[in-house]
N, C-alpha and C. Protein backbone atom coordinates (compact mmCIF):
# COMPACT_ATOMS: atom_id res chain seq x y z
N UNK A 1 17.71 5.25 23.66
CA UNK A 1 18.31 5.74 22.44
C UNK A 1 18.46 4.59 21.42
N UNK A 2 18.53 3.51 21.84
CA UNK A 2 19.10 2.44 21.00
C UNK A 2 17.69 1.53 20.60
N UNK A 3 16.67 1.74 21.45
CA UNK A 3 15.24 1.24 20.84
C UNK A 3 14.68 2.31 19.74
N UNK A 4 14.91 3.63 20.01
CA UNK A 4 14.63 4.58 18.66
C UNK A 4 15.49 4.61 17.41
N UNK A 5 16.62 4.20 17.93
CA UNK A 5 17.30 3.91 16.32
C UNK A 5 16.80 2.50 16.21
N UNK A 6 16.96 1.65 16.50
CA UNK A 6 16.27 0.19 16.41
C UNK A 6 14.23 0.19 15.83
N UNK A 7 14.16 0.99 15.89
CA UNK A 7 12.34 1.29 15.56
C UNK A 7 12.83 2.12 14.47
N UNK A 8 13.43 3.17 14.07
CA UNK A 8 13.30 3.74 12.55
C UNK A 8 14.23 2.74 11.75
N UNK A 9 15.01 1.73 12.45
CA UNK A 9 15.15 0.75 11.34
C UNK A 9 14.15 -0.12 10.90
N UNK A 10 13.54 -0.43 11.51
CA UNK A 10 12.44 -1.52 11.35
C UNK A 10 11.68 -0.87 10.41
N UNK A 11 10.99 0.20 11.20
CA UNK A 11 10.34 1.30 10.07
C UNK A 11 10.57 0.96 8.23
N UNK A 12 11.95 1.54 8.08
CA UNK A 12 12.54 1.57 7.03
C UNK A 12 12.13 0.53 6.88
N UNK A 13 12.79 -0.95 7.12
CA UNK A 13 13.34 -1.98 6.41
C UNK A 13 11.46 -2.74 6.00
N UNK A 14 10.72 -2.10 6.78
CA UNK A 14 9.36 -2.84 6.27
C UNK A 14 8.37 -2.16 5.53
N UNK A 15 9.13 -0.53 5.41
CA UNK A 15 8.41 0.13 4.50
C UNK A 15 8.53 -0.37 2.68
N UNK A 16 9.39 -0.71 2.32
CA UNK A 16 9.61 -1.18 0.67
C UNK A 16 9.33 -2.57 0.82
N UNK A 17 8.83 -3.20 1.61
CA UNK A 17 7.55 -4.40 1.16
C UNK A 17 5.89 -4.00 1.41
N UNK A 18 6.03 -2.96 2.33
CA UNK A 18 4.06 -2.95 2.34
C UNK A 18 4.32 -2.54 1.30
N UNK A 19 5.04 -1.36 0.29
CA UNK A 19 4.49 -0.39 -0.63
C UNK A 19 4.39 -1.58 -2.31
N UNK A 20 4.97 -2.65 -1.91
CA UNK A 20 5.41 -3.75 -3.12
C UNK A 20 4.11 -4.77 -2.78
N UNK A 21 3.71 -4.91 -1.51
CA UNK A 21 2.64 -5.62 -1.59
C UNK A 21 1.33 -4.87 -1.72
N UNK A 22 1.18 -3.55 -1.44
CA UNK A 22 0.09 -2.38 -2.06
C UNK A 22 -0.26 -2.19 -3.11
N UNK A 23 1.33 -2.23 -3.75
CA UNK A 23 1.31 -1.76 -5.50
C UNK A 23 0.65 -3.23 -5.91
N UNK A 24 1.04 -4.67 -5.92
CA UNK A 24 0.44 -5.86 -6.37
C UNK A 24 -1.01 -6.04 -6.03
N UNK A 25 -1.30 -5.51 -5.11
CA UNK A 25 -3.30 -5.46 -4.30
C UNK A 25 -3.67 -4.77 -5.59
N UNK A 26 -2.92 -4.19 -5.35
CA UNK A 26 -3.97 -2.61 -6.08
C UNK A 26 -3.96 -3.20 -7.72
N UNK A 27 -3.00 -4.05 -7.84
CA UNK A 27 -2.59 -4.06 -10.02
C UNK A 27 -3.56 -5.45 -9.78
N UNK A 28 -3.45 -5.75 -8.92
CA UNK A 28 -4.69 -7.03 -8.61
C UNK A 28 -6.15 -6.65 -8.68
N UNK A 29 -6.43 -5.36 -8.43
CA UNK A 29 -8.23 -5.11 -8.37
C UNK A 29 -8.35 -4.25 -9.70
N UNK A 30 -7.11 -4.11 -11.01
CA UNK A 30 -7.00 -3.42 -11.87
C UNK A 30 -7.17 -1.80 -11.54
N UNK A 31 -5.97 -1.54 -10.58
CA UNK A 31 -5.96 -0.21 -10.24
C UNK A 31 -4.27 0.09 -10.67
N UNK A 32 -4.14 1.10 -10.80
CA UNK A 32 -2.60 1.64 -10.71
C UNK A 32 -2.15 1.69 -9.24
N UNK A 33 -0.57 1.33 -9.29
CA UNK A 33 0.08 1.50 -7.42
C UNK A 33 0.20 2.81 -7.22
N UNK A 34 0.27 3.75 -8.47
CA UNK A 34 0.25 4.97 -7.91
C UNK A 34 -0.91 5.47 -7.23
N UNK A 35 -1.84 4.28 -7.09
CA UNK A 35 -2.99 5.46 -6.42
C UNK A 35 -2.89 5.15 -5.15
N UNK A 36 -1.34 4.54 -4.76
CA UNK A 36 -0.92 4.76 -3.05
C UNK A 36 -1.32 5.91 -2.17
N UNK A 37 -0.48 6.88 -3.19
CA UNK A 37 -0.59 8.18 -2.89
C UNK A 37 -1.83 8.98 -2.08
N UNK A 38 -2.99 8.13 -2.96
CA UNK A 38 -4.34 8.58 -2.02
C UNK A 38 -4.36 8.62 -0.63
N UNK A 39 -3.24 7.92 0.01
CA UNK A 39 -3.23 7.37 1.38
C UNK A 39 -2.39 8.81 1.97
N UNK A 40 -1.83 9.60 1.14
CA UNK A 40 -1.67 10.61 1.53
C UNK A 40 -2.67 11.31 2.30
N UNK A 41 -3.55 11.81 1.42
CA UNK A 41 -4.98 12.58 1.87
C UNK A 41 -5.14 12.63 3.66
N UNK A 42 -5.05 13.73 4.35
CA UNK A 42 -6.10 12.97 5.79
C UNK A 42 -6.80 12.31 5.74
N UNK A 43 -7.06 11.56 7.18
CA UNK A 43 -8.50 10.91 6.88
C UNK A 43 -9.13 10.00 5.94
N UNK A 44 -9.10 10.65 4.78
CA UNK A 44 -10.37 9.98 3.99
C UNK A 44 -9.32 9.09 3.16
N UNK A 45 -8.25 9.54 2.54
CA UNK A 45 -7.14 8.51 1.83
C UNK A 45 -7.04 7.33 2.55
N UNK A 46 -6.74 7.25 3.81
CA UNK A 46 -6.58 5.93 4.26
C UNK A 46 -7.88 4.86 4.23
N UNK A 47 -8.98 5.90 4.26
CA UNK A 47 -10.12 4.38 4.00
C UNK A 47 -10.34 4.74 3.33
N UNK A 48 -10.04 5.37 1.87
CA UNK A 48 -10.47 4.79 0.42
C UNK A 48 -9.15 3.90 0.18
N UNK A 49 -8.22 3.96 0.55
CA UNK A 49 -7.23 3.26 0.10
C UNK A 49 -7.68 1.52 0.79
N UNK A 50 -7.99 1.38 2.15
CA UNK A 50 -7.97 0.53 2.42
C UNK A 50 -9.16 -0.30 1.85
N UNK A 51 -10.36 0.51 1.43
CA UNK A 51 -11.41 -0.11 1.00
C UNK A 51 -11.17 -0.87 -0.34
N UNK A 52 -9.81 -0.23 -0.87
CA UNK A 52 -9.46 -0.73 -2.78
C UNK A 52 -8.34 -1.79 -2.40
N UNK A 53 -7.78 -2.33 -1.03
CA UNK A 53 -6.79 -2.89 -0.90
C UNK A 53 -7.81 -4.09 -0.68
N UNK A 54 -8.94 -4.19 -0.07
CA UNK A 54 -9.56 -5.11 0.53
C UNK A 54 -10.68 -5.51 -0.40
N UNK A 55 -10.74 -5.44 -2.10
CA UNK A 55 -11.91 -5.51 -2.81
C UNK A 55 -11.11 -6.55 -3.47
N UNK A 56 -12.10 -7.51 -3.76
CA UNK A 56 -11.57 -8.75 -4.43
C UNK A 56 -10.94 -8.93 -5.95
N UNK A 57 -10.31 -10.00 -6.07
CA UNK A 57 -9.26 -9.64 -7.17
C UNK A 57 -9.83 -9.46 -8.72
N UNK A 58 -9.76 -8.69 -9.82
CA UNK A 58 -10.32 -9.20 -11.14
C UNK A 58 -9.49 -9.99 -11.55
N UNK A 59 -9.81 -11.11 -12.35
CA UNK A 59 -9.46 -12.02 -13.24
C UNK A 59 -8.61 -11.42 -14.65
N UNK A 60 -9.53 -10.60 -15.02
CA UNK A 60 -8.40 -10.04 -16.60
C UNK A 60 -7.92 -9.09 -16.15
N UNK A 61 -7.10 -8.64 -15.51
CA UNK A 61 -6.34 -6.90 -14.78
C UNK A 61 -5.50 -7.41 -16.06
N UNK A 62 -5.67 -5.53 -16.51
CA UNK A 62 -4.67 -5.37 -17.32
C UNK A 62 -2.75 -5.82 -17.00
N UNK A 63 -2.78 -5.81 -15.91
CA UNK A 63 -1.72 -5.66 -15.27
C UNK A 63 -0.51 -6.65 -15.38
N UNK A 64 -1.80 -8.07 -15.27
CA UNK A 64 -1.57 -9.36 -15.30
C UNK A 64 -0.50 -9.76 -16.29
């Protein structure tokens, strides 16, 4: 009981940095963080998402 409350804390407490280091990948390849969301999708969201997390950075991102 005390490793499952101990695992949805962890959960939590490391979910609002992947989504802060996703949103910066993503404003890094001049994408919006909202296109997290894609990772919604079955299947196919998670490797388009991962394929735009893993594409190298542009230099002028609007973002910058």
């Amino acid at each position: 009981m005390i490793s499952h409350k101990l695992s949805a804390i962890f959960s939590l407490a490391t979910l609002v940095p992947y989504l802060a280091v996703a949103a910066r990948r993503l404003h890094d390849t001049d994408r919006s963080g909202w296109l997290q969301l894609v990772g919604l999708i079955p299947f196919v969201g998670w490797l388009v998402l991962i394929y735009w997390l893993a594409q190298e950075s542009k230099s002028g991102s609007r973002w910058a």
